[in-house]
N, C-alpha and C. Protein backbone atom coordinates (compact mmCIF):
# COMPACT_ATOMS: atom_id res chain seq x y z
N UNK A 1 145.07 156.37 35.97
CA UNK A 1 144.48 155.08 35.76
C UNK A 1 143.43 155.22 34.67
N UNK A 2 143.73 154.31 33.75
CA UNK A 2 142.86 154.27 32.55
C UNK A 2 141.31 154.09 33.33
N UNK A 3 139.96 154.23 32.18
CA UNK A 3 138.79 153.71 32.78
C UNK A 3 138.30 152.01 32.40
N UNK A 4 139.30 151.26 32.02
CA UNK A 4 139.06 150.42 32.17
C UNK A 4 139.76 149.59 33.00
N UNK A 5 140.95 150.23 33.37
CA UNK A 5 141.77 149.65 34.53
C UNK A 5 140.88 149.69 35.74
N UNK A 6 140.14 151.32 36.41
CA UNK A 6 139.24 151.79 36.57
C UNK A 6 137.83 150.44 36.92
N UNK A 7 137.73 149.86 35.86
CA UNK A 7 136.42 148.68 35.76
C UNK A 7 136.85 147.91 36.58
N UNK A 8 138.09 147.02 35.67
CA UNK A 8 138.74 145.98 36.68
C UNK A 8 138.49 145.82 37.99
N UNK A 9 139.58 146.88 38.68
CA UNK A 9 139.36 147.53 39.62
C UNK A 9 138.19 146.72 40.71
N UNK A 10 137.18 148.02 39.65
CA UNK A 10 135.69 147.72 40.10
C UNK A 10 135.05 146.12 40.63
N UNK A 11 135.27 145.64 39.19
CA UNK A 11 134.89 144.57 39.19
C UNK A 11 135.41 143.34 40.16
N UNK A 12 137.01 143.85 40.17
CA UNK A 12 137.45 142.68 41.13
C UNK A 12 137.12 143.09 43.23
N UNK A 13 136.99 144.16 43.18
CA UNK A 13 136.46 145.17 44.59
C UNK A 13 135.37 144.17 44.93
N UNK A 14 133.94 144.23 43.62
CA UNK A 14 133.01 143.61 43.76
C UNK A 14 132.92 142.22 44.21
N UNK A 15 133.94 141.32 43.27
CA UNK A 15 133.74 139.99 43.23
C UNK A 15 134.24 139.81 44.75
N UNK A 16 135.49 140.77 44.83
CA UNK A 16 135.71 139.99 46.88
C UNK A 16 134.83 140.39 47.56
N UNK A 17 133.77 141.48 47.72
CA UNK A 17 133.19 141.61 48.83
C UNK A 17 131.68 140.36 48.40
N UNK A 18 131.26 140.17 47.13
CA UNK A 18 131.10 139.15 47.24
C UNK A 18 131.23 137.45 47.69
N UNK A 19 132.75 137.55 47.61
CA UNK A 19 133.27 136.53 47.98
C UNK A 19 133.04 136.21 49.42
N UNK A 20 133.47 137.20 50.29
CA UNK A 20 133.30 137.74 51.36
C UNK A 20 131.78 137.66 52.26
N UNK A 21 131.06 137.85 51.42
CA UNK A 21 129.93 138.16 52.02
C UNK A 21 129.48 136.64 51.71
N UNK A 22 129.89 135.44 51.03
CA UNK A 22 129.36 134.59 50.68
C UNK A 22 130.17 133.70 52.23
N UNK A 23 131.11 134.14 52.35
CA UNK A 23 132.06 133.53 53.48
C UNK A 23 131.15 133.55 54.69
N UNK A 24 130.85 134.86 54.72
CA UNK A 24 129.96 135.56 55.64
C UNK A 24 129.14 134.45 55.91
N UNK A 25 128.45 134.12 54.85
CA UNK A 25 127.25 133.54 55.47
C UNK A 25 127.36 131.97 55.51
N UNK A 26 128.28 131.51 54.78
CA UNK A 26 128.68 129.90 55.87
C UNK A 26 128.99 129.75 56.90
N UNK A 27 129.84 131.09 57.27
CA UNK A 27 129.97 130.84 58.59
C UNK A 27 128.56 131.05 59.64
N UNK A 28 127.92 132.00 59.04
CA UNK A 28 126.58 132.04 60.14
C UNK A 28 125.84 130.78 59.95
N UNK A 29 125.66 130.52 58.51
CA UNK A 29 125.38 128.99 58.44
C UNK A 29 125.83 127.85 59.26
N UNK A 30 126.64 127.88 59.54
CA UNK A 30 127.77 126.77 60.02
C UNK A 30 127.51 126.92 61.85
N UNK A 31 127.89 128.31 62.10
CA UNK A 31 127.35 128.64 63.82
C UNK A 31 126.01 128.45 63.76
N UNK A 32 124.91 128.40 63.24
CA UNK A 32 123.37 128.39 62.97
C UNK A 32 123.39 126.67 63.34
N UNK A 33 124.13 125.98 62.49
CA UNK A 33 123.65 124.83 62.57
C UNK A 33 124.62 124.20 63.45
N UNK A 34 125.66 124.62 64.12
CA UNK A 34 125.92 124.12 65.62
C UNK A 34 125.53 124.23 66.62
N UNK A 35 124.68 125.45 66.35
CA UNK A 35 123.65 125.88 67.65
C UNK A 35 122.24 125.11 67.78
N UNK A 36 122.56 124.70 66.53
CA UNK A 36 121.38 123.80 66.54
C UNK A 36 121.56 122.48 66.94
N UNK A 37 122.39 121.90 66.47
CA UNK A 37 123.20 120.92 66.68
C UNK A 37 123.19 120.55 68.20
N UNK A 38 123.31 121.70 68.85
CA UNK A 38 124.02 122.21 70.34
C UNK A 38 122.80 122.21 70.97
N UNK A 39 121.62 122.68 70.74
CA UNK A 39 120.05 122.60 71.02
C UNK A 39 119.55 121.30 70.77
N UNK A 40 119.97 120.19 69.69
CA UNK A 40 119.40 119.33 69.53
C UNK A 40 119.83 118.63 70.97
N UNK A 41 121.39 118.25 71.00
CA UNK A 41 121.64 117.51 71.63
C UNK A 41 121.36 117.85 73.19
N UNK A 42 121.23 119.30 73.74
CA UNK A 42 120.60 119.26 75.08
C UNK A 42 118.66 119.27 75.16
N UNK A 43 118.51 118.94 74.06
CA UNK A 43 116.96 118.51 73.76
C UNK A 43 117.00 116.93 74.15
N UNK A 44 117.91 116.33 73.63
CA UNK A 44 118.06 114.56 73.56
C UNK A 44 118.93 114.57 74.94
N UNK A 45 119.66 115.56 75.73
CA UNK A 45 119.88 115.00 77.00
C UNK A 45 118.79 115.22 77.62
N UNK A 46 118.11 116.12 77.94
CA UNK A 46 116.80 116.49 78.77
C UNK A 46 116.01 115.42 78.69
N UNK A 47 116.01 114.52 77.44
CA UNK A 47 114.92 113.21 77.50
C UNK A 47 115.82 112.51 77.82
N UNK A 48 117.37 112.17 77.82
CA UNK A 48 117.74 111.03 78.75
C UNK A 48 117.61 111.24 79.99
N UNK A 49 118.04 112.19 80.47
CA UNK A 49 117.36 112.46 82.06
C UNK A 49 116.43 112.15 82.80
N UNK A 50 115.27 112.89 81.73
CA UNK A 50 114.01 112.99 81.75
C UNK A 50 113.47 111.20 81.61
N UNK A 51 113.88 110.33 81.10
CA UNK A 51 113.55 109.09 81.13
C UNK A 51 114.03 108.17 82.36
N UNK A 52 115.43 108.95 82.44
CA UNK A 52 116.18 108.12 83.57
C UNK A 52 115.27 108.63 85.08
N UNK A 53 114.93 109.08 85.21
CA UNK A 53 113.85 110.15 86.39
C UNK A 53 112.68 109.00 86.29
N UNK A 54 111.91 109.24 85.02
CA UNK A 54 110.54 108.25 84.98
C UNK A 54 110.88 106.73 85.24
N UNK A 55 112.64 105.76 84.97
CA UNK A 55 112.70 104.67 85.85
C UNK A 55 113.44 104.71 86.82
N UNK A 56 113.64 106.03 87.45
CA UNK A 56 113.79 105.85 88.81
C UNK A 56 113.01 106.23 89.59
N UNK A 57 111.80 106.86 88.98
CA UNK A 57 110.63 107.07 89.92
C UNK A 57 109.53 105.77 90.17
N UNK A 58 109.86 104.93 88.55
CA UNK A 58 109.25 103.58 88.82
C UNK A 58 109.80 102.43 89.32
N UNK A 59 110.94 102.39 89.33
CA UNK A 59 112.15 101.68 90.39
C UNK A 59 111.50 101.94 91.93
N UNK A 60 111.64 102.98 92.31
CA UNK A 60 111.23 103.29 93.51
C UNK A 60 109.92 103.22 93.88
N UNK A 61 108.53 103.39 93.31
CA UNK A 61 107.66 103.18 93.21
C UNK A 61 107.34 101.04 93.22
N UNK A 62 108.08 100.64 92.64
CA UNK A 62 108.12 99.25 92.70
C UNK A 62 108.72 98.38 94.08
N UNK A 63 109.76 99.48 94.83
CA UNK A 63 110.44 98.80 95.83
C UNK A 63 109.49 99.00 96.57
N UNK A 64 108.61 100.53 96.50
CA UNK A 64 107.56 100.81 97.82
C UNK A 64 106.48 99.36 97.41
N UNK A 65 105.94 99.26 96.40
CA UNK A 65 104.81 98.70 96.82
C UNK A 65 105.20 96.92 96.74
N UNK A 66 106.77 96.58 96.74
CA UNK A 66 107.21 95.20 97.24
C UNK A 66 106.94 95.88 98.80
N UNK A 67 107.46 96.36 99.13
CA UNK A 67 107.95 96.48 100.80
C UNK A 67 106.54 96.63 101.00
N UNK A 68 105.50 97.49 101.04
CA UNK A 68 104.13 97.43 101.35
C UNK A 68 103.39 95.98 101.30
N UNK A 69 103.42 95.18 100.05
CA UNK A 69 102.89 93.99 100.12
C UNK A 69 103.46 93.23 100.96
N UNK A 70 104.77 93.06 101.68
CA UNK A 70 104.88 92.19 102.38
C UNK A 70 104.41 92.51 104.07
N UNK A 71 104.18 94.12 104.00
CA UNK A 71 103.87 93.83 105.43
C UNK A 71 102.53 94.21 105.47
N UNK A 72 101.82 93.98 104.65
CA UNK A 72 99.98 93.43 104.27
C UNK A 72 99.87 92.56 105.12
N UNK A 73 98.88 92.41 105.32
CA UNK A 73 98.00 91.46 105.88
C UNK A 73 97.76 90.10 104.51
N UNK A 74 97.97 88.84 105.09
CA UNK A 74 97.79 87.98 103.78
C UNK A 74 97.30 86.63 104.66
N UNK A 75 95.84 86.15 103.62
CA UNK A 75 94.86 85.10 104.02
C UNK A 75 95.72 83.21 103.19
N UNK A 76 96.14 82.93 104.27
CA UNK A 76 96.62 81.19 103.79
C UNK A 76 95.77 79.97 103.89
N UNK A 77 95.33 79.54 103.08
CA UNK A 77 94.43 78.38 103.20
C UNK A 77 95.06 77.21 103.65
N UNK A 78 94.13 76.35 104.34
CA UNK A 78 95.41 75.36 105.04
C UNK A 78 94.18 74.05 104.64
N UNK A 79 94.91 73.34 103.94
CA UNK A 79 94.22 72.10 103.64
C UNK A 79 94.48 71.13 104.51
N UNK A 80 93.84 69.75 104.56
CA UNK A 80 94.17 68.50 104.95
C UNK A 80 94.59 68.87 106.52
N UNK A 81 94.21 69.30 106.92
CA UNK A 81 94.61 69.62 108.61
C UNK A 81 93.51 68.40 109.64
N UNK A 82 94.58 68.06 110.59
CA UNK A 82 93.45 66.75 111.28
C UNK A 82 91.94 67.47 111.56
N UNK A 83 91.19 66.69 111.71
CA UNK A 83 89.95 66.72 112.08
C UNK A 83 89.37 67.08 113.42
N UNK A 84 90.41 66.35 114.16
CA UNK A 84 90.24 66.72 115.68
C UNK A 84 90.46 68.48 115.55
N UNK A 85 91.81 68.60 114.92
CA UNK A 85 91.49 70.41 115.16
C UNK A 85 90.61 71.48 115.10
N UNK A 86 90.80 72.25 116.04
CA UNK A 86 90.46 73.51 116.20
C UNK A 86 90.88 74.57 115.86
N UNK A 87 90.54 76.11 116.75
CA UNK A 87 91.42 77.25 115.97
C UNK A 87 92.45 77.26 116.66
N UNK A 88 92.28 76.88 118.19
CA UNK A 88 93.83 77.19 119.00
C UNK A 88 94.76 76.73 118.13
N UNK A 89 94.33 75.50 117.87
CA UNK A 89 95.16 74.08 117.59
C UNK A 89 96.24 74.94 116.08
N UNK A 90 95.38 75.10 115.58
CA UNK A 90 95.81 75.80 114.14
C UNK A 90 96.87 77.14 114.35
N UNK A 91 96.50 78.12 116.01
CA UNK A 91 96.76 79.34 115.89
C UNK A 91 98.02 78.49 116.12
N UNK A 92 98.44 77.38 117.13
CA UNK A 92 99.95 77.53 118.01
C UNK A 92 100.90 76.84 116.65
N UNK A 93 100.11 76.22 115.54
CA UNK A 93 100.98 75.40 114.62
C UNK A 93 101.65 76.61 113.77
N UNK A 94 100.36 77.50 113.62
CA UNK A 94 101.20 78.79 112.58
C UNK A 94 101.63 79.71 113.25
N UNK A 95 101.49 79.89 114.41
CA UNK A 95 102.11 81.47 115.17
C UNK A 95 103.16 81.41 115.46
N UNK A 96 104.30 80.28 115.18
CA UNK A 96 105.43 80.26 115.59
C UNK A 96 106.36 80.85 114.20
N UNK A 97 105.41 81.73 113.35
CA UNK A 97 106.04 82.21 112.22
C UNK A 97 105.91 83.56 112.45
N UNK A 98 105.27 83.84 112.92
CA UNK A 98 104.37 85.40 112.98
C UNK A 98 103.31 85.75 113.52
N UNK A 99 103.00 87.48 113.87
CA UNK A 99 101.80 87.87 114.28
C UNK A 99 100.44 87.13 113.53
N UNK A 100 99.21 86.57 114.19
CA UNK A 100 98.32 85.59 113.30
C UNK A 100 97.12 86.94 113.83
N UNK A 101 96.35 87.27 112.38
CA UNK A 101 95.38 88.18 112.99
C UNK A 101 93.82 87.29 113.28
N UNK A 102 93.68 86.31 112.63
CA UNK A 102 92.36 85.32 112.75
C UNK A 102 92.87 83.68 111.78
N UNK A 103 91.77 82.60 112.63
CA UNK A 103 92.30 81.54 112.80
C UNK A 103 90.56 80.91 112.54
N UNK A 104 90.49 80.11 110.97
CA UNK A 104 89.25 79.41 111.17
C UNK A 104 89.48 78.87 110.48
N UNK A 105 88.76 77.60 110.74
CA UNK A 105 88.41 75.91 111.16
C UNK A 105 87.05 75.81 110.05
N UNK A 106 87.31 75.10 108.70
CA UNK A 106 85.80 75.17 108.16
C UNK A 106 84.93 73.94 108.91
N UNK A 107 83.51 73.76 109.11
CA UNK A 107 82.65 73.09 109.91
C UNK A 107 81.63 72.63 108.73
N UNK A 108 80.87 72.05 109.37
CA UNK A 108 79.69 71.41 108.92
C UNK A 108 79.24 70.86 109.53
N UNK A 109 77.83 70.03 109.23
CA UNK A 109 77.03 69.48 110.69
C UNK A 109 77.74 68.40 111.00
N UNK A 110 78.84 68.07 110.66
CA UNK A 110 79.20 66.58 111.14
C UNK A 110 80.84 66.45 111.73
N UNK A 111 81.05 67.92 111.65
CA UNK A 111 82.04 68.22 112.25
C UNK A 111 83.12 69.05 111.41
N UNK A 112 84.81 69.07 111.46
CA UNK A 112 85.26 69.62 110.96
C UNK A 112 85.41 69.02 109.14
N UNK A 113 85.68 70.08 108.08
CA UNK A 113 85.82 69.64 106.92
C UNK A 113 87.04 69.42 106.52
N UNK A 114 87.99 69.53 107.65
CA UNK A 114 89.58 69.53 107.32
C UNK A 114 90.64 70.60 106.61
N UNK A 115 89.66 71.48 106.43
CA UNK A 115 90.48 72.84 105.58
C UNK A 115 90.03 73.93 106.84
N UNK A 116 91.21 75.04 106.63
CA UNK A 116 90.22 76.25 107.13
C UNK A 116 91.45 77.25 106.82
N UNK A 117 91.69 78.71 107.39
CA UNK A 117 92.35 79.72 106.92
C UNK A 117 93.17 80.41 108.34
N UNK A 118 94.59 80.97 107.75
CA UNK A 118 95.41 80.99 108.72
C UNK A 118 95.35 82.69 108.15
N UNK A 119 95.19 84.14 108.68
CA UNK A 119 95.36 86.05 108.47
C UNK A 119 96.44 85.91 109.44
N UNK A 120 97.74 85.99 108.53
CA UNK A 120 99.12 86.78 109.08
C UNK A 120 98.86 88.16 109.13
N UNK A 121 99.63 88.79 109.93
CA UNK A 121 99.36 90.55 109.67
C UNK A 121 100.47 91.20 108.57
N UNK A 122 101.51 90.13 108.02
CA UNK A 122 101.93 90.42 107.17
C UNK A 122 102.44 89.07 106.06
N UNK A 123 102.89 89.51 105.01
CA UNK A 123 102.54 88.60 103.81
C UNK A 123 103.80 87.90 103.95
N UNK A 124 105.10 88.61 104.51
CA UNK A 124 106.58 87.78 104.26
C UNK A 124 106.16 86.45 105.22
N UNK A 125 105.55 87.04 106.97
CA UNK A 125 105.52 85.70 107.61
C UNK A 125 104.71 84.37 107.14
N UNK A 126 103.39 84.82 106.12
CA UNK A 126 102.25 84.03 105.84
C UNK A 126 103.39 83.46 104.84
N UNK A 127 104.43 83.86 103.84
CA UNK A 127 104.87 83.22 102.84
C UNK A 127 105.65 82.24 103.68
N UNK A 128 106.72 82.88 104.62
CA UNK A 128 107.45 81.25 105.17
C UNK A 128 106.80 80.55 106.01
N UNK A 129 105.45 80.81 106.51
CA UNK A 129 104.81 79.96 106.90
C UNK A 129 103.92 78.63 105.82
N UNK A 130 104.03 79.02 104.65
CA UNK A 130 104.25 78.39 103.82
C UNK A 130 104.71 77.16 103.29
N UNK A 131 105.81 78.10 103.27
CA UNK A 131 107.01 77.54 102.25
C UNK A 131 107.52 76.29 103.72
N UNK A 132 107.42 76.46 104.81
CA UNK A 132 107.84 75.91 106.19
C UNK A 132 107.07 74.68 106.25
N UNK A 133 105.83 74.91 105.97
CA UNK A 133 104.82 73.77 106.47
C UNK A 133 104.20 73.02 105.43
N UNK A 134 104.46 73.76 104.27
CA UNK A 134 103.57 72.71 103.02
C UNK A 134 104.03 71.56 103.12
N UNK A 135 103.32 70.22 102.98
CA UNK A 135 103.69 68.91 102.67
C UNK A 135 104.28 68.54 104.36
N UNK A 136 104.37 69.11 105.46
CA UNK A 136 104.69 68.46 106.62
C UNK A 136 103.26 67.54 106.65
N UNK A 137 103.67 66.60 107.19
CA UNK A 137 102.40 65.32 107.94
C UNK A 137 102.19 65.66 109.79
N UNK A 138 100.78 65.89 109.76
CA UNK A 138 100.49 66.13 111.16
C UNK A 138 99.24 65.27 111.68
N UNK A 139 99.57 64.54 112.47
CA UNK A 139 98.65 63.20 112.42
C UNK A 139 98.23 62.42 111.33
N UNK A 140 99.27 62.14 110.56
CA UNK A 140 99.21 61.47 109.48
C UNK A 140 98.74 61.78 108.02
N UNK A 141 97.95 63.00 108.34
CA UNK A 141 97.45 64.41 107.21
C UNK A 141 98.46 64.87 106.78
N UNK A 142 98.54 64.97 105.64
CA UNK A 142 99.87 65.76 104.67
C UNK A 142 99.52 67.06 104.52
N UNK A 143 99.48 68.20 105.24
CA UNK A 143 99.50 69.84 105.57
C UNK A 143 99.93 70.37 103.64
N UNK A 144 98.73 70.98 103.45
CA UNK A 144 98.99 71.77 101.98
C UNK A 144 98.45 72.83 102.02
């Protein structure tokens, strides 16, 4: 073999392991950036999760404190109620909704003022006691 056949040779030996080595590294390129790729996207599931968790912890957090408020204790003002009444009078009109924890009659020196306040021991019965009695007429008093 001549020495310039010899070069050739050389030269073309060179250019493939160049070639080669250039291959080389797209492909690590290429696995580099699927792994990344592959990291991104269980980065962006961990926050869908991770979000879906924070509204189902506030989902649940929201049902507790519906279900808590209704079995609160809740104060109903009762307008326009006859005059002749009292607290019995008041307890037997609203207790046919629910547990009643206190029952008052506002006063003054000249007698009753026609308003006073109905403490359910919880808020669902005080609401349909409500929603039940607003606008009924009781001795001719329109109940609000």
């Amino acid at each position: 073999m001549t020495s310039s056949a010899s070069a050739v040779a050389l030269v073309q030996q060179h250019h493939q392991q160049t070639l080669q080595a250039q291959l080389q590294q797209q492909q690590q390129q290429q696995l580099n950036g699927q792994q990344t790729n592959q990291h991104q996207q269980q980065q962006q599931q961990q926050v869908v999760v991770s979000s879906q968790q924070q509204q189902s912890q506030s989902v649940a957090a929201a049902v507790a404190a519906l279900t808590d408020s209704k079995s609160q204790p809740k104060r109903l003002h009762v307008s326009n109620i006859p005059f002749r009444f009292r607290d019995p009078d008041l307890r037997t009109m609203f207790g046919q909704f629910g547990s009643i924890l206190d029952v008052e009659i506002i006063f003054n020196e000249r007698g009753s003022k026609g308003f006073g306040f109905v403490t359910f021991a919880n808020s669902s019965d005080a609401e349909r006691a409500r929603e039940r009695l607003h606008g009924t007429v009781v001795e001719g008093r329109k109940i609000e």
